[in-house]
N, C-alpha and C. Protein backbone atom coordinates (compact mmCIF):
# COMPACT_ATOMS: atom_id res chain seq x y z
N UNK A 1 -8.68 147.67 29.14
CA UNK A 1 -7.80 147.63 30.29
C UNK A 1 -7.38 149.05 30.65
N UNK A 2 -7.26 149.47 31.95
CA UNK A 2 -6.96 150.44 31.96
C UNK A 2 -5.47 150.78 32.57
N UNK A 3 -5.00 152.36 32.06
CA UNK A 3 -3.63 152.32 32.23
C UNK A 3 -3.18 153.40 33.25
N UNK A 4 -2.16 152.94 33.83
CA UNK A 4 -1.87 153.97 35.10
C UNK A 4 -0.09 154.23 35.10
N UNK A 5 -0.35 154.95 35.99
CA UNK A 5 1.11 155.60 36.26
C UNK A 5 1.18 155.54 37.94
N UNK A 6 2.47 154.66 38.19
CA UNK A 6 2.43 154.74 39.85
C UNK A 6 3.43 155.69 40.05
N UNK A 7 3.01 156.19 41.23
CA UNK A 7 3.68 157.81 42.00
C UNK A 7 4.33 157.46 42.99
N UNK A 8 5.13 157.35 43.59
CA UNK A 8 5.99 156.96 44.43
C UNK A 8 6.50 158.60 44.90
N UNK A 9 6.81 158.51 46.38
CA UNK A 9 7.52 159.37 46.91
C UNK A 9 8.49 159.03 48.41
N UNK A 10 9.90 159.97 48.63
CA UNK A 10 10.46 159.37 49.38
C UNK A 10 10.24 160.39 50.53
N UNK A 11 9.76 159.62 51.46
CA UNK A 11 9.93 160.56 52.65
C UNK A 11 10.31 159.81 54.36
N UNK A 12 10.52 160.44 55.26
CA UNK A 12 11.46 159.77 56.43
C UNK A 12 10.14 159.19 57.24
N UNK A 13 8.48 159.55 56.88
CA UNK A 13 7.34 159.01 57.23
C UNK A 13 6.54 157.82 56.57
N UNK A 14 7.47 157.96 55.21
CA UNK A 14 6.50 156.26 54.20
C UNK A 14 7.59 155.07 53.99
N UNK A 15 7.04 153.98 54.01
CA UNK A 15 7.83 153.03 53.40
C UNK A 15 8.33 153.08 52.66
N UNK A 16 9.55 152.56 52.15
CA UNK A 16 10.37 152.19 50.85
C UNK A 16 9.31 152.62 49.76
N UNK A 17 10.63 153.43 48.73
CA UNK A 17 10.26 153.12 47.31
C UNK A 17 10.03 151.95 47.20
N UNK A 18 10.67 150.89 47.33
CA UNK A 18 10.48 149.09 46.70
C UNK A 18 9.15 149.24 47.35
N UNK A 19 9.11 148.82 48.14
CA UNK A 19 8.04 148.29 48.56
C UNK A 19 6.45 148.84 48.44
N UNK A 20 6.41 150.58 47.97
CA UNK A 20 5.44 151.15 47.45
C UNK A 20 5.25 150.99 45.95
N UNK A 21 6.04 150.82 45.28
CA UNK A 21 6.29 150.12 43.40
C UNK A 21 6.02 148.85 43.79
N UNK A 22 5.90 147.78 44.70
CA UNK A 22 5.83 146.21 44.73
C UNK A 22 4.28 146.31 45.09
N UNK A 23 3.61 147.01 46.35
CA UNK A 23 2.56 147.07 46.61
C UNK A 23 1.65 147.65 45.44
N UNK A 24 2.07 148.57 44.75
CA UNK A 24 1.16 149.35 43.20
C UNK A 24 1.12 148.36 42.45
N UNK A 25 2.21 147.28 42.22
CA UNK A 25 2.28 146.39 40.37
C UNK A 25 1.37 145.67 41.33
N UNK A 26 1.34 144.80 42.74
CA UNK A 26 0.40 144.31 42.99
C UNK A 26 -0.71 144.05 42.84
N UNK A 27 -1.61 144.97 43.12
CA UNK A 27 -2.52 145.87 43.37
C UNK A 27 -3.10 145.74 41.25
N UNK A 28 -2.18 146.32 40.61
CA UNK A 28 -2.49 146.62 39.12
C UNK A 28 -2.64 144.91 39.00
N UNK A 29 -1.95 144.04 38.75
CA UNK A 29 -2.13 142.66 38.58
C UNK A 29 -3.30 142.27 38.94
N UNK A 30 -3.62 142.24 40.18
CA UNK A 30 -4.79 141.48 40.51
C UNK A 30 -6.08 142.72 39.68
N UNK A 31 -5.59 143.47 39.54
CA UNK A 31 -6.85 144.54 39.16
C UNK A 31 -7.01 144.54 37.18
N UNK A 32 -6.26 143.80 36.72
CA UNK A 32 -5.73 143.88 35.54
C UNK A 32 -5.66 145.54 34.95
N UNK A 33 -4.92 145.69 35.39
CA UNK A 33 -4.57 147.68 35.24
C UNK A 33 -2.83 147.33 34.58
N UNK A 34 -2.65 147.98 34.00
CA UNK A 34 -1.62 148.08 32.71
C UNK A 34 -0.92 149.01 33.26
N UNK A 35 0.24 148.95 33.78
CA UNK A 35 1.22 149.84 33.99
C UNK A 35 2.11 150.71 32.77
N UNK A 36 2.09 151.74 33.18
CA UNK A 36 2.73 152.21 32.02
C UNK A 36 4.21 153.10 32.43
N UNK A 37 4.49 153.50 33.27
CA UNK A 37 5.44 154.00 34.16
C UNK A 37 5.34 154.02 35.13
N UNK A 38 6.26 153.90 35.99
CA UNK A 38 6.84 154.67 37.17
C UNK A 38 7.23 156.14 37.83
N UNK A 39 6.53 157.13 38.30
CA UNK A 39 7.38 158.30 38.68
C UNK A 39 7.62 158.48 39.90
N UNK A 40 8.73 159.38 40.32
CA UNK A 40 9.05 159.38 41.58
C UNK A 40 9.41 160.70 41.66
N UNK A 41 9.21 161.04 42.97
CA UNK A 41 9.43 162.77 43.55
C UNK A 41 10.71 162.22 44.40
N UNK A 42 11.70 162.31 44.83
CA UNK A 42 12.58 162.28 45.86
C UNK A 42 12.53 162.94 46.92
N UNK A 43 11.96 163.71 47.20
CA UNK A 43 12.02 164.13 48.96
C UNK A 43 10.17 164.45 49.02
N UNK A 44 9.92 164.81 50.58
CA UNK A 44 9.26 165.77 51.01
C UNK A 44 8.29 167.10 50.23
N UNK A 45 9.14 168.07 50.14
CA UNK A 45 9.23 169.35 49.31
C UNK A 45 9.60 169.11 47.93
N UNK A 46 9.87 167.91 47.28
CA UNK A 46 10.40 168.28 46.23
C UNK A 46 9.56 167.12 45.14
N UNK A 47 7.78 168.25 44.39
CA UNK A 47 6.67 167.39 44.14
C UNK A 47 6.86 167.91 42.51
N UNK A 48 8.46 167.97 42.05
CA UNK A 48 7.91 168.26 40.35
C UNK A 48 7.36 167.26 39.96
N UNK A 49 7.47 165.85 39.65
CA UNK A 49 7.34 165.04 38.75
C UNK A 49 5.42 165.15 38.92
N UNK A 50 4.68 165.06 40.38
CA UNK A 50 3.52 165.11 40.87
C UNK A 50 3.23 166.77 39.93
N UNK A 51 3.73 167.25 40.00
CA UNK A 51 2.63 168.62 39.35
C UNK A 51 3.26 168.85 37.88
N UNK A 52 3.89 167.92 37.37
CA UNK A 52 3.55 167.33 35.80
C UNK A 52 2.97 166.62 35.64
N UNK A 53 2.72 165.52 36.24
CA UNK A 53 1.45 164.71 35.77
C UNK A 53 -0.10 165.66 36.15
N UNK A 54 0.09 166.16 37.23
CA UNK A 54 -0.96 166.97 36.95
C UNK A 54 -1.76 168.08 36.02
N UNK A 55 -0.59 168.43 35.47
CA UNK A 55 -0.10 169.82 34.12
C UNK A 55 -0.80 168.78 32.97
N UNK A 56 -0.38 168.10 32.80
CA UNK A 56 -0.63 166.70 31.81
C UNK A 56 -1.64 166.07 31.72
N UNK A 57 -2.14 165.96 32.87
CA UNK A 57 -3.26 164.74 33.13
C UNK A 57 -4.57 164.81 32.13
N UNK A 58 -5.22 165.98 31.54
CA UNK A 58 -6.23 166.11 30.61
C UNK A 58 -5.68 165.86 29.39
N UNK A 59 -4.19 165.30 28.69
CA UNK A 59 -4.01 165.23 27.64
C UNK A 59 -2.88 163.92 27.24
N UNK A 60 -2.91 163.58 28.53
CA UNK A 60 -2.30 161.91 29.10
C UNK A 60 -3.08 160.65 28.79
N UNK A 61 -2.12 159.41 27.82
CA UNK A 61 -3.15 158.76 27.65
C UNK A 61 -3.26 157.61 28.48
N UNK A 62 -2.98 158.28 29.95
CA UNK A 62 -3.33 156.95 31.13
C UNK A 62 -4.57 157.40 31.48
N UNK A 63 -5.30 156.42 32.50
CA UNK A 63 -6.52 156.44 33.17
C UNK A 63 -6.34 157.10 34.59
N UNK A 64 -5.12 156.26 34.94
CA UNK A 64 -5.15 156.46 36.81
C UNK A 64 -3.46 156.41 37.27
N UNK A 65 -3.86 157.12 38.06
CA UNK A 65 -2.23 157.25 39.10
C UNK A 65 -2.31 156.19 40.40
N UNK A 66 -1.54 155.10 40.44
CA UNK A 66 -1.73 154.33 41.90
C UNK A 66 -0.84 155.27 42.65
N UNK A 67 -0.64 154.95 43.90
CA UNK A 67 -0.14 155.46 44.45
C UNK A 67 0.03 154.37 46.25
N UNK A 68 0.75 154.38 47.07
CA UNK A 68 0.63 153.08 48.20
C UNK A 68 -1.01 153.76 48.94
N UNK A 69 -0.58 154.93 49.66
CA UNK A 69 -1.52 155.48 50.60
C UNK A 69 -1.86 156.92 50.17
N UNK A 70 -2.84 157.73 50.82
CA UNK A 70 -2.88 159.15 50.91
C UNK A 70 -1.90 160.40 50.72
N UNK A 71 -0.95 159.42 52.12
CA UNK A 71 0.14 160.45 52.48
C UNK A 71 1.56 160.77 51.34
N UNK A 72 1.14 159.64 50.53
CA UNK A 72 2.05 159.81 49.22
C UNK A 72 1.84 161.02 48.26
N UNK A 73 0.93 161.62 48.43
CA UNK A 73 0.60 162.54 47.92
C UNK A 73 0.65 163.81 48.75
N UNK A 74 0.29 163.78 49.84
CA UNK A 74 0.54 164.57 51.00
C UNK A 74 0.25 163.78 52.26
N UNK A 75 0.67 165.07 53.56
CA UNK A 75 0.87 164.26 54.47
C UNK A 75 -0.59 165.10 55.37
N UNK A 76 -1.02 165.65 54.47
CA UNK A 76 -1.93 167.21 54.91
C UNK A 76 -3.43 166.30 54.11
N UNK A 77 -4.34 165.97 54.59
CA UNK A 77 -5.54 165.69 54.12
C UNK A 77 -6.31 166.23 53.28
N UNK A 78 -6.28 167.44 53.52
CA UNK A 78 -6.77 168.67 52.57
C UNK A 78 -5.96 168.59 51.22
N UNK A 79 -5.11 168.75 51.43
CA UNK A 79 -4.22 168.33 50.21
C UNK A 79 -4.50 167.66 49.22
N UNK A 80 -4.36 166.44 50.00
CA UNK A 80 -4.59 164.61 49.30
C UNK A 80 -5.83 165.33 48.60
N UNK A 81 -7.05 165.86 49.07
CA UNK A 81 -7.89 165.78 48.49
C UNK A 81 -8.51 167.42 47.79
N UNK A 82 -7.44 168.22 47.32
CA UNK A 82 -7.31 169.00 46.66
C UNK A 82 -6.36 168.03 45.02
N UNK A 83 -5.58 167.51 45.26
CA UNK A 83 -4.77 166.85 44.33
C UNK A 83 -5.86 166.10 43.70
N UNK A 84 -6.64 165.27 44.31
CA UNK A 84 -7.75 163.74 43.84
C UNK A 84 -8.62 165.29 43.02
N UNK A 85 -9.37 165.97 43.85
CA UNK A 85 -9.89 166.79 42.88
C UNK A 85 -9.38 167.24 41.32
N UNK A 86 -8.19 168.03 41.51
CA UNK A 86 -7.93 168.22 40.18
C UNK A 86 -7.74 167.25 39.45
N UNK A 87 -7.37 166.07 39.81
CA UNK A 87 -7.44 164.82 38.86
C UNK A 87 -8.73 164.18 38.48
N UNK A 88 -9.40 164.29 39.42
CA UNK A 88 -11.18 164.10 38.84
C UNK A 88 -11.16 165.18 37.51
N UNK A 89 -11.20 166.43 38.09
CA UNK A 89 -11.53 167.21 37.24
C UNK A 89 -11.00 166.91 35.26
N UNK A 90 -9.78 166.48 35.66
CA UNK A 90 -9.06 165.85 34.13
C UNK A 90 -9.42 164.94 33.57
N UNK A 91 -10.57 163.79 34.09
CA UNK A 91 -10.89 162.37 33.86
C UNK A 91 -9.89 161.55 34.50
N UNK A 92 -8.94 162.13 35.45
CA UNK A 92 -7.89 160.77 35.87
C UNK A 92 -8.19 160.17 37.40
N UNK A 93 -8.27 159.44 37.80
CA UNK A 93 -9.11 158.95 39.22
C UNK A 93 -7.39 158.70 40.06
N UNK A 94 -7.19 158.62 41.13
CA UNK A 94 -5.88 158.53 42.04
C UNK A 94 -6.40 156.36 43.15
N UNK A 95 -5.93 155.95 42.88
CA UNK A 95 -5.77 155.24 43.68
C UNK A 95 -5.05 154.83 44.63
N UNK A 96 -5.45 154.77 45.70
CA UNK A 96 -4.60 154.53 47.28
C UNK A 96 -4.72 153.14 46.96
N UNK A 97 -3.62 152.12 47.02
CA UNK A 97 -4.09 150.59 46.98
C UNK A 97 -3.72 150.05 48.42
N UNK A 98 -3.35 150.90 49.31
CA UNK A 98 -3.64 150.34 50.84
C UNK A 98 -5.26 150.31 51.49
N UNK A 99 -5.47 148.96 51.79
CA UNK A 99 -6.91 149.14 52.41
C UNK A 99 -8.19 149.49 51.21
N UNK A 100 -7.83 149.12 49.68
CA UNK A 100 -8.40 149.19 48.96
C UNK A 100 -9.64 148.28 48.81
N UNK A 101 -11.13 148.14 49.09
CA UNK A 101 -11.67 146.93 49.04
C UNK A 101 -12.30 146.49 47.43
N UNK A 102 -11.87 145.62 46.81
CA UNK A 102 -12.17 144.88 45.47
C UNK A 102 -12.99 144.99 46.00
N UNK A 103 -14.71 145.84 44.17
CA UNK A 103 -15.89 145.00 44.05
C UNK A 103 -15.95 143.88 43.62
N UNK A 104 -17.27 143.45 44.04
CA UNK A 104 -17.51 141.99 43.76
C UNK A 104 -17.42 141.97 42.02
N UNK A 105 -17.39 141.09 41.22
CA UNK A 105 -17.13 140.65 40.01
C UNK A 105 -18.48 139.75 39.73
């Protein structure tokens, strides 16, 4: 089973914390993915908890970070996918579980 850490962030452009932690355990349930914490950044500008798990991530014994969408990570595309990189690079994969399509089984 694999284990993740959902990332949550608050900003005046994403939905609720609740409802981005309700959409992730979701998402992990039907996926049988093992939650192991919760982290949260509180604003915009303010991404410590995100660039400790990143600091971490090659010596972390989760698999994956959910996360709701992209913009949870940034709101900048390049970004999003500067962040997914260095987490490839660690063995840790990022999941967006909005618009996620399940393989077949």
């Amino acid at each position: 089973m694999k284990k993740a850490i959902i990332y949550t962030r608050t900003s005046p452009d994403l939905v609720s914390v609740r409802t981005q932690i309700v959409a992730c355990k979701l998402f992990a349930k039907l996926n049988e993915v093992e939650v192991q914490r919760i982290c949260h950044d509180p604003g915009e500008n303010d991404q410590r908890v995100l660039f400790d798990l990143l600091r971490n991530s090659k010596t972390a014994e989760w698999d994956c970070v959910l996360i709701l969408d992209p913009s949870v990570l940034s709101d900048d595309i390049c970004t999003f996918l500067k962040y997914r990189e260095k987490f490839n690079l660690s063995g840790k994969r990022i999941f967006p579980v909005v618009n996620y399509k399940e393989k077949n089984k």
